[in-house]
N, C-alpha and C. Protein backbone atom coordinates (compact mmCIF):
# COMPACT_ATOMS: atom_id res chain seq x y z
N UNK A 1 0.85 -1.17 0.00
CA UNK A 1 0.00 0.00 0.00
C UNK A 1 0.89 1.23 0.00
N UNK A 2 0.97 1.93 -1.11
CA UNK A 2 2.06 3.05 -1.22
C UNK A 2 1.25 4.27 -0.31
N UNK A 3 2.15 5.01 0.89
CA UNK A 3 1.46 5.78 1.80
C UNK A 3 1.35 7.27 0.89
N UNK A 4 0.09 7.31 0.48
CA UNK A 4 -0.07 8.81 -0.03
C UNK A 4 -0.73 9.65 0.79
N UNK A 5 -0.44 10.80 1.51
CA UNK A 5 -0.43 11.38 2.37
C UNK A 5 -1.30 12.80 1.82
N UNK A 6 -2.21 12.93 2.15
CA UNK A 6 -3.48 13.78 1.93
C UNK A 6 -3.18 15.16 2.64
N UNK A 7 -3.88 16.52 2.37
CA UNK A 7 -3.16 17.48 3.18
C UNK A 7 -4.20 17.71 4.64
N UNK A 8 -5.55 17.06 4.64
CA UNK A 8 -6.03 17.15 6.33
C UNK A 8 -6.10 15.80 6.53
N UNK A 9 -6.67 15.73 7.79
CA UNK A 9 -7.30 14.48 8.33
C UNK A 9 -8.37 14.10 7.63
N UNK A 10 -8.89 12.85 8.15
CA UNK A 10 -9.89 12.27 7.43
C UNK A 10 -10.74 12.20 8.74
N UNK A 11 -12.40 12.51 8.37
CA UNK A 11 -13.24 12.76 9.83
C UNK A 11 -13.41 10.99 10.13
N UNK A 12 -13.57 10.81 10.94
CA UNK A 12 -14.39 9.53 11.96
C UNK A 12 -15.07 8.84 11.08
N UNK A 13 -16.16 9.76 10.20
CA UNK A 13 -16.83 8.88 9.41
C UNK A 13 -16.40 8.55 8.45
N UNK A 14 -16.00 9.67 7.62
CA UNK A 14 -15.33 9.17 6.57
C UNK A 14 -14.59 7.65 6.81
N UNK A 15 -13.70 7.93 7.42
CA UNK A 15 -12.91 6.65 8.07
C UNK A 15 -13.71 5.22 7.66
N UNK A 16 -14.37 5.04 8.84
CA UNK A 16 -15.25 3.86 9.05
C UNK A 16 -16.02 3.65 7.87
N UNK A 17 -16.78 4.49 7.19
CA UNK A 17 -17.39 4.34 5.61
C UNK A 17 -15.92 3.39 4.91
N UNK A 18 -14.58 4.34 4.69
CA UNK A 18 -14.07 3.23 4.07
C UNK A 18 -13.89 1.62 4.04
N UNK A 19 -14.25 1.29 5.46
CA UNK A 19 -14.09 -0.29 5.70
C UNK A 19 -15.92 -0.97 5.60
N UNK A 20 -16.65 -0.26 5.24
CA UNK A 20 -17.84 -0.86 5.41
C UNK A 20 -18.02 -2.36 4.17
N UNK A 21 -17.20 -2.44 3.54
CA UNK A 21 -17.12 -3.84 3.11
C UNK A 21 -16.49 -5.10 3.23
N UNK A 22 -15.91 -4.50 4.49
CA UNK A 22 -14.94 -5.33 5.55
C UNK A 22 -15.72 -7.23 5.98
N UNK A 23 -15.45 -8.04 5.18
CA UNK A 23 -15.97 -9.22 6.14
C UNK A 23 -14.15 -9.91 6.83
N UNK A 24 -15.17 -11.17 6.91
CA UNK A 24 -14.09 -11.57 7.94
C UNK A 24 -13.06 -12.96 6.34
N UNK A 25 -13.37 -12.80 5.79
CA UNK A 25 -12.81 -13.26 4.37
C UNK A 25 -12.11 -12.42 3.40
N UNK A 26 -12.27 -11.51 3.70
CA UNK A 26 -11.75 -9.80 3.48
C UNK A 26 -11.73 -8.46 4.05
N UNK A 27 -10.60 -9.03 5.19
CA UNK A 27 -10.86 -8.03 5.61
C UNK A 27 -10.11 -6.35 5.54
N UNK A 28 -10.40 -5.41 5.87
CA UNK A 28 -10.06 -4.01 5.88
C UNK A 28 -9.48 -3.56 7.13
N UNK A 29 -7.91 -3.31 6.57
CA UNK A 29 -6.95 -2.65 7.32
C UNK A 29 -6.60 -1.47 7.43
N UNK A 30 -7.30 -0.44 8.80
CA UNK A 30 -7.44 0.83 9.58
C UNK A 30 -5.91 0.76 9.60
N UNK A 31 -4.65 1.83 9.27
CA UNK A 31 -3.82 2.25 9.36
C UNK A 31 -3.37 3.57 10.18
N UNK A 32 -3.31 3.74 11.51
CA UNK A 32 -3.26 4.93 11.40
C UNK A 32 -1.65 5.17 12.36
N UNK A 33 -1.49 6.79 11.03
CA UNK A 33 0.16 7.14 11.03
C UNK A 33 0.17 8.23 11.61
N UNK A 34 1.36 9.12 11.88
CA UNK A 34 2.00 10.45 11.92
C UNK A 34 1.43 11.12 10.67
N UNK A 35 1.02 12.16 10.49
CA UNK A 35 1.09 12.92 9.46
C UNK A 35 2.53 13.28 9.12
N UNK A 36 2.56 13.51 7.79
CA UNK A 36 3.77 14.48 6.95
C UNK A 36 4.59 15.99 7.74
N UNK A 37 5.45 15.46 8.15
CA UNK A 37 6.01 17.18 9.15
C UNK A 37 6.84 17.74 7.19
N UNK A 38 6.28 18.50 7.45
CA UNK A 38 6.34 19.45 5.65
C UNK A 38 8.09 19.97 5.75
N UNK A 39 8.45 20.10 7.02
CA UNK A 39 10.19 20.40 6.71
C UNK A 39 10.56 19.54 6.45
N UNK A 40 10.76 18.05 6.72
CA UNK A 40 11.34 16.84 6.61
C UNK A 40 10.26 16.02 5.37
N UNK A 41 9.31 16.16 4.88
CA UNK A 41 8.42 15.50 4.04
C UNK A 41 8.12 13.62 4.12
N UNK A 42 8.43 13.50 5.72
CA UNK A 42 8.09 12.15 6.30
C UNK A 42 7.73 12.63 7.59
N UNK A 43 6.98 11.30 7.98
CA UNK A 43 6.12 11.51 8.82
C UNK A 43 6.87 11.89 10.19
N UNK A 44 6.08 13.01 11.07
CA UNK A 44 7.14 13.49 12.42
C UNK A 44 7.08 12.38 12.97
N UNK A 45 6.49 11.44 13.40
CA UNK A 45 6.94 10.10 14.34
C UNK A 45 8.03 8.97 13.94
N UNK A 46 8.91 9.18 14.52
CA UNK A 46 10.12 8.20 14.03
C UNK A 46 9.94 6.50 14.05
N UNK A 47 8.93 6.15 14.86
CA UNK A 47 7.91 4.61 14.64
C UNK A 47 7.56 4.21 13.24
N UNK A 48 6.61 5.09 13.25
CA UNK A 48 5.89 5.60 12.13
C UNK A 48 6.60 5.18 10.47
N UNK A 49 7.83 5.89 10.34
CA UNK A 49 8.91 6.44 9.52
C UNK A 49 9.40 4.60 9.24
N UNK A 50 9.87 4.03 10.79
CA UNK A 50 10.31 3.03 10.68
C UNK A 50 9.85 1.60 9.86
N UNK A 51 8.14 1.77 10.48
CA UNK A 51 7.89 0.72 9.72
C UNK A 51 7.11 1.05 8.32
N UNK A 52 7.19 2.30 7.91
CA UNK A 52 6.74 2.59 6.67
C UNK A 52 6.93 1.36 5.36
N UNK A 53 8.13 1.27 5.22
CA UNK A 53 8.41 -0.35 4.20
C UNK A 53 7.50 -1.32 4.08
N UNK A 54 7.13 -1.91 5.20
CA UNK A 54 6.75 -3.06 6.08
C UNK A 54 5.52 -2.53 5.73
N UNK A 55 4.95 -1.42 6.28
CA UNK A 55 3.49 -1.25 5.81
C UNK A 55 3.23 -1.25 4.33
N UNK A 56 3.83 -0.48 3.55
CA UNK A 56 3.29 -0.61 2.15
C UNK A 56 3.52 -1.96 1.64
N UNK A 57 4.78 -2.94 2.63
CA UNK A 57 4.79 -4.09 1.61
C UNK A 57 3.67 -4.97 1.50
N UNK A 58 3.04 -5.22 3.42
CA UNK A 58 2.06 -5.88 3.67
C UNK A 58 0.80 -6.01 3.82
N UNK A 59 0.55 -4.78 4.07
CA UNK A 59 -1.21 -4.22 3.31
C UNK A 59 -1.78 -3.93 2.49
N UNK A 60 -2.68 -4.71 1.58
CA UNK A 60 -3.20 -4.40 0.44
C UNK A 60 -3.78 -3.41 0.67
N UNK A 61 -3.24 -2.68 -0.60
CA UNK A 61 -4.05 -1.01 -1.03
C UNK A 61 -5.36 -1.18 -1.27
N UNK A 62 -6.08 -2.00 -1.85
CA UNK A 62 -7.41 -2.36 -2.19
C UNK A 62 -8.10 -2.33 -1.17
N UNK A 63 -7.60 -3.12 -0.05
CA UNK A 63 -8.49 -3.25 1.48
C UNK A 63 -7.96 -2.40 2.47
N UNK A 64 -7.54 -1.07 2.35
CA UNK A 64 -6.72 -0.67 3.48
C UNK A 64 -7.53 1.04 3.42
N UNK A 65 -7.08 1.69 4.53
CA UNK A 65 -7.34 3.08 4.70
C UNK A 65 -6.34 3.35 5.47
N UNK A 66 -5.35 4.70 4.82
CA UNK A 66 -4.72 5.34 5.50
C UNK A 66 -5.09 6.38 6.30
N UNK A 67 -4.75 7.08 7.50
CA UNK A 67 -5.71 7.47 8.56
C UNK A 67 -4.10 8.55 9.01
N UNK A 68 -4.42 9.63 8.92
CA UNK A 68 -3.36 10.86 9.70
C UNK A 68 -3.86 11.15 10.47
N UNK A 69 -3.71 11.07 11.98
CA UNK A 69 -3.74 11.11 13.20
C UNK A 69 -3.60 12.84 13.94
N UNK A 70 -2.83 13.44 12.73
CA UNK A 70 -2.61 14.72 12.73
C UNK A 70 -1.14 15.08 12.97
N UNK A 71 -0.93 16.83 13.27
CA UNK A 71 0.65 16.54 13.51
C UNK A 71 0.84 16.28 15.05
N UNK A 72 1.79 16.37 15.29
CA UNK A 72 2.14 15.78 16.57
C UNK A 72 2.11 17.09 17.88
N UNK A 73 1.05 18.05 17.50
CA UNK A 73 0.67 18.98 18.17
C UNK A 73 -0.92 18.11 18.71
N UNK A 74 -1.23 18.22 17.31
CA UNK A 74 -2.78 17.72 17.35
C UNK A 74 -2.87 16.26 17.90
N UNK A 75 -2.25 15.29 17.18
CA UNK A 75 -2.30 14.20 17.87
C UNK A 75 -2.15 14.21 19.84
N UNK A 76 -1.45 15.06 20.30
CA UNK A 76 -1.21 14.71 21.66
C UNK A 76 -2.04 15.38 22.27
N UNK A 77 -3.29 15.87 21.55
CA UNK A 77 -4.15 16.46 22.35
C UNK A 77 -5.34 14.97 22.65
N UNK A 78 -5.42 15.02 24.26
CA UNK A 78 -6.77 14.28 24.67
C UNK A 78 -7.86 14.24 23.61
N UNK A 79 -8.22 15.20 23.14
CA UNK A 79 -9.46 15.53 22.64
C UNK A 79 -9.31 14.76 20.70
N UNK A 80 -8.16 14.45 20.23
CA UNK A 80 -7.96 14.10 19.32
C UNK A 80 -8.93 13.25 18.39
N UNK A 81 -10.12 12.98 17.66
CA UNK A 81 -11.06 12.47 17.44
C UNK A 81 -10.28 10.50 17.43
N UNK A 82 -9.18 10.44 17.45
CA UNK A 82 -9.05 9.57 16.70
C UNK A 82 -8.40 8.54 18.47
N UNK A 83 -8.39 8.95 19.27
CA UNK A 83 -8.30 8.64 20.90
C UNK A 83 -9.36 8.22 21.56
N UNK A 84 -10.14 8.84 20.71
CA UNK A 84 -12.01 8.88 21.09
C UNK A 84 -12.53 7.42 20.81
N UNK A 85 -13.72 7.08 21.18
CA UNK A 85 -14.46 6.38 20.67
C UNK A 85 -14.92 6.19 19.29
N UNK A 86 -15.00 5.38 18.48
CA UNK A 86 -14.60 4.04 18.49
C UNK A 86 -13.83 3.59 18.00
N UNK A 87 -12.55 4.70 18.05
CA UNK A 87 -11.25 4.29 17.28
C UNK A 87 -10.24 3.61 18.70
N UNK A 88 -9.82 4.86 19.49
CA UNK A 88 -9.41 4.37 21.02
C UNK A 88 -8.09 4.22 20.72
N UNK A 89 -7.40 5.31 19.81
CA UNK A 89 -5.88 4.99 19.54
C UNK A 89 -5.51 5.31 20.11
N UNK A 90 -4.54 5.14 21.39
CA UNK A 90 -3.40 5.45 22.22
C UNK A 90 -2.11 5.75 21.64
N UNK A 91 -1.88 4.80 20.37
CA UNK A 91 -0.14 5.05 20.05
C UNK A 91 0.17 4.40 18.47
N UNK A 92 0.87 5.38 18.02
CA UNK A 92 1.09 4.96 16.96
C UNK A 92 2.45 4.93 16.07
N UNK A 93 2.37 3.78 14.93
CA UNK A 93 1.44 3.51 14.27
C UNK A 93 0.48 2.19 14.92
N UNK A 94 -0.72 2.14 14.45
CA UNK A 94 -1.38 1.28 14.63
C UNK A 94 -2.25 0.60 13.48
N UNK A 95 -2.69 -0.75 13.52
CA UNK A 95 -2.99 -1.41 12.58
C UNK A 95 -4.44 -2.11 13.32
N UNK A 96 -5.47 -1.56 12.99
CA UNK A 96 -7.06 -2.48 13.02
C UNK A 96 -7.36 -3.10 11.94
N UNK A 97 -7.44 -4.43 12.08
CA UNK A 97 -8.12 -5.17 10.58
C UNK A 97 -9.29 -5.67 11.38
N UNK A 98 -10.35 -4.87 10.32
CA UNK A 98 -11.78 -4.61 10.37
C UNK A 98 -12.24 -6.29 9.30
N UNK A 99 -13.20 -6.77 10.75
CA UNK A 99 -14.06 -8.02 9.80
C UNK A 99 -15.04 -8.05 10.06
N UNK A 100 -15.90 -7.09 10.20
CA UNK A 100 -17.28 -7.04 10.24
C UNK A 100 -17.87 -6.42 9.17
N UNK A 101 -19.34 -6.66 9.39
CA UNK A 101 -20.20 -6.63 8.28
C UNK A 101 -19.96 -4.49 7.80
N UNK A 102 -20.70 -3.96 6.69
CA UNK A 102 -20.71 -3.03 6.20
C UNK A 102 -21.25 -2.26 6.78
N UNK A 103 -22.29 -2.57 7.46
CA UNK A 103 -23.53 -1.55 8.11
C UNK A 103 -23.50 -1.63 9.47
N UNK A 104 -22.95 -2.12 10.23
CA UNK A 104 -22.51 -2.10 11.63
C UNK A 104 -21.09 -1.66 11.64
N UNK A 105 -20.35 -1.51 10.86
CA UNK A 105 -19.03 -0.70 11.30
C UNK A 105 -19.21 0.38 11.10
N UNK A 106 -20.07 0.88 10.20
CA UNK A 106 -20.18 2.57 9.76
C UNK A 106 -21.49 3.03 11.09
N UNK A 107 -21.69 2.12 12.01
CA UNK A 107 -22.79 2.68 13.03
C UNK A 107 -21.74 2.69 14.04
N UNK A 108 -20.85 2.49 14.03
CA UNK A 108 -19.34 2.20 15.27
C UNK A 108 -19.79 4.68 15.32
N UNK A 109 -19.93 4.88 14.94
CA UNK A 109 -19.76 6.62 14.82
C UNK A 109 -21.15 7.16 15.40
N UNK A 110 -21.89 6.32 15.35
CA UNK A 110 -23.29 7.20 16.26
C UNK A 110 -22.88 6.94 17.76
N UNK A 111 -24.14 7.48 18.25
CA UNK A 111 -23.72 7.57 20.28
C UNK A 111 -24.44 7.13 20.71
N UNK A 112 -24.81 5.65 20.24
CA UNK A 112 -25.93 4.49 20.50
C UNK A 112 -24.40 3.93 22.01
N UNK A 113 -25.05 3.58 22.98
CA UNK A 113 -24.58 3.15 24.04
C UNK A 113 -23.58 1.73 23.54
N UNK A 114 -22.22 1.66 23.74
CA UNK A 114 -21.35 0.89 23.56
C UNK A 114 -21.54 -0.47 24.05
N UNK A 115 -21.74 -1.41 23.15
CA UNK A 115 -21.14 -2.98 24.08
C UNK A 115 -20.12 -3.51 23.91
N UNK A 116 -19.85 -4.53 23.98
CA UNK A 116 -18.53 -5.10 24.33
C UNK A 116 -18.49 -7.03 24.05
N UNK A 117 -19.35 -7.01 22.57
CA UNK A 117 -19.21 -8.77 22.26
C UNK A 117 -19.71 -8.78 20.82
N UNK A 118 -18.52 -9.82 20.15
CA UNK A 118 -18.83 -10.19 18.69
C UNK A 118 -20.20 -11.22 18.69
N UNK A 119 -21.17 -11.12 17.53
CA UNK A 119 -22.32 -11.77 17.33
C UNK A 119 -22.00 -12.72 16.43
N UNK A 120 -21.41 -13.84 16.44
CA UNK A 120 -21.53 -14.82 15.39
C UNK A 120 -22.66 -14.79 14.31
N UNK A 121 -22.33 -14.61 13.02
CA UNK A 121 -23.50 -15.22 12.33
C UNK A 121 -22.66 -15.55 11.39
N UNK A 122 -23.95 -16.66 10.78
CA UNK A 122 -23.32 -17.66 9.70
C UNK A 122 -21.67 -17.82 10.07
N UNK A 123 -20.75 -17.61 8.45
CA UNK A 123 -19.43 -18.23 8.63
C UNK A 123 -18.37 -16.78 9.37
N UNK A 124 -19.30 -15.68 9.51
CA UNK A 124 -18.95 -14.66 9.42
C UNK A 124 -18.68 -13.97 11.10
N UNK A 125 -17.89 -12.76 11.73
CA UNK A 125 -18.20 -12.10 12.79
C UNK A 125 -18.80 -10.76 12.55
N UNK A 126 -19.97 -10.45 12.67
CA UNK A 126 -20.71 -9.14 12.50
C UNK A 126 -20.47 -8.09 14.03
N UNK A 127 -19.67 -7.14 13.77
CA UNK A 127 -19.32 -6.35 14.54
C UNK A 127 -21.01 -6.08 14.88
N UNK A 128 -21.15 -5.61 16.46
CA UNK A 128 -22.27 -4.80 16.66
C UNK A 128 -21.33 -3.07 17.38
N UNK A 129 -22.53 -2.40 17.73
CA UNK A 129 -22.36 -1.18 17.74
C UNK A 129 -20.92 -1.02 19.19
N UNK A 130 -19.12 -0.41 18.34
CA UNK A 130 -18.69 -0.30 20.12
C UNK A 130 -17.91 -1.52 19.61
N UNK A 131 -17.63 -2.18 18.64
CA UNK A 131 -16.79 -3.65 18.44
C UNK A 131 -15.09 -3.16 17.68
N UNK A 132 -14.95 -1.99 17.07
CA UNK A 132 -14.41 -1.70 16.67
C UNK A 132 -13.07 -1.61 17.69
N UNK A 133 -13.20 -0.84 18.76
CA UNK A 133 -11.80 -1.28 19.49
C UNK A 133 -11.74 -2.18 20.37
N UNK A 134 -12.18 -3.78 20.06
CA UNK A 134 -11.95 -4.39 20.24
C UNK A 134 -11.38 -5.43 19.12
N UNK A 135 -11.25 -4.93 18.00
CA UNK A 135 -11.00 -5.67 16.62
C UNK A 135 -9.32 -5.95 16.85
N UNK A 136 -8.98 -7.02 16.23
CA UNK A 136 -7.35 -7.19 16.33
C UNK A 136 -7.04 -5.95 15.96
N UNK A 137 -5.68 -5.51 16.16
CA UNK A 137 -5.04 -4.59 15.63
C UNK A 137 -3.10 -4.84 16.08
N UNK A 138 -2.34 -4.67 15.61
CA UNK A 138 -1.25 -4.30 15.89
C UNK A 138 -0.66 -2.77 16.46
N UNK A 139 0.24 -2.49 17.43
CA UNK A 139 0.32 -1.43 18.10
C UNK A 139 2.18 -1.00 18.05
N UNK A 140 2.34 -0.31 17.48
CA UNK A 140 3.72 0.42 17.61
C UNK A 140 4.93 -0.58 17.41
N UNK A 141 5.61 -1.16 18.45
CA UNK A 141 6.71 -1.92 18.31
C UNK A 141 5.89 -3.32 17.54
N UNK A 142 4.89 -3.72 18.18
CA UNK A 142 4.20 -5.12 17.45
C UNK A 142 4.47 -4.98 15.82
N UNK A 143 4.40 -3.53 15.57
CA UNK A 143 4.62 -3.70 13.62
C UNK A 143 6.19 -3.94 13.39
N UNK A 144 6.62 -3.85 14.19
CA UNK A 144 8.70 -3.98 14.26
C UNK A 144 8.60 -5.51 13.82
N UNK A 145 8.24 -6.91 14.68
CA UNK A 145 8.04 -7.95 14.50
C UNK A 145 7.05 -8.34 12.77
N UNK A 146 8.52 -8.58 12.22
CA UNK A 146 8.34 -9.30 11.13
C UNK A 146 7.08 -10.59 11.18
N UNK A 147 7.06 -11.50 11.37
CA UNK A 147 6.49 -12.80 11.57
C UNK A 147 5.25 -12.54 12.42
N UNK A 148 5.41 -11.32 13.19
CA UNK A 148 3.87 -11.24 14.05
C UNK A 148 2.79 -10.37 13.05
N UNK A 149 3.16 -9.32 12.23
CA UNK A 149 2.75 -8.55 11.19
C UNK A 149 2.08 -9.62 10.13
N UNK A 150 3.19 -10.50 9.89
CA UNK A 150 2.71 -11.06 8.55
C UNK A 150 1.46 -11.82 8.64
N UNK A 151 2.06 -12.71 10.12
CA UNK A 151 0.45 -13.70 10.59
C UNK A 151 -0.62 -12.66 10.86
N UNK A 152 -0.50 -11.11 11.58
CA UNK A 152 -1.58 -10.10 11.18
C UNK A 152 -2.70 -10.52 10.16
N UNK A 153 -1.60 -9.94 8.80
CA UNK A 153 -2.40 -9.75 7.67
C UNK A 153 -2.41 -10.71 6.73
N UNK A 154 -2.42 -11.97 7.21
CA UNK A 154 -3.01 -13.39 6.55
C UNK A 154 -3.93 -14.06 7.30
């Protein structure tokens, strides 16, 4: 997935709309980076920077959304949308691979009261409302590990 770097953020919804065709047979990988620091034209987080390679080698562009977190003013603010509910990023980079159905991940953004359990159906896991940060994801040094990344995203 070659990281093309947009000049704002992307809102909450937007976001989650991109994975709404997310099953668990295909699923959609939430990326989220450092934004672009414009003196250096890579991203201000030196994590970030690191596993850049590794990310474009191993996430398909087709199933993926890149996600700027903001600069590293904005990011370290509490209030950051992307810290919030129902993203819940603490640190980055981070990696959510989304396998729920289309129409329950794009409801992960209303302020319907949160639960906390996947609904089996059929061969499939249908996120309900609030499932989203609980979805696998990889977290900062976890993307360093070669062999833990790869089993990730297979």
């Amino acid at each position: 997935m070659p990281l093309l770097f947009p000049d704002s953020l992307q809102s909450p919804q937007a976001v989650l709309d991109q994975a709404k065709n997310a099953s668990r047979d295909k699923p959609h990988y939430l990326v989220f980076f450092a934004s672009v620091d414009p003196q250096t034209g890579k991203p201000w987080c030196p994590d970030c920077s690191e596993v850049q390679s590794e990310v474009e080698r191993l996430i398909p562009e087709q199933n993926s959304t890149l996600v700027f977190v903001g600069d590293r003013t904005e990011w370290k603010k509490p209030e950051n949308a992307f810290r919030q509910k129902p993203f819940n990023i603490s640190k980055i980079p981070t990696i959510i691979r989304v396998e729920g159905s289309a129409d329950n991940v794009a409801a992960e953004a209303s302020l319907f009261p949160l639960r906390s359990r996947l609904v089996p159906r059929a061969d499939i896991w249908e996120y309900t409302t609030g499932q989203l940060d609980s979805a696998p994801r990889l977290i900062e040094s976890e993307l360093r590990d070669r062999s833990k990344f790869e089993q990730f995203v297979q």
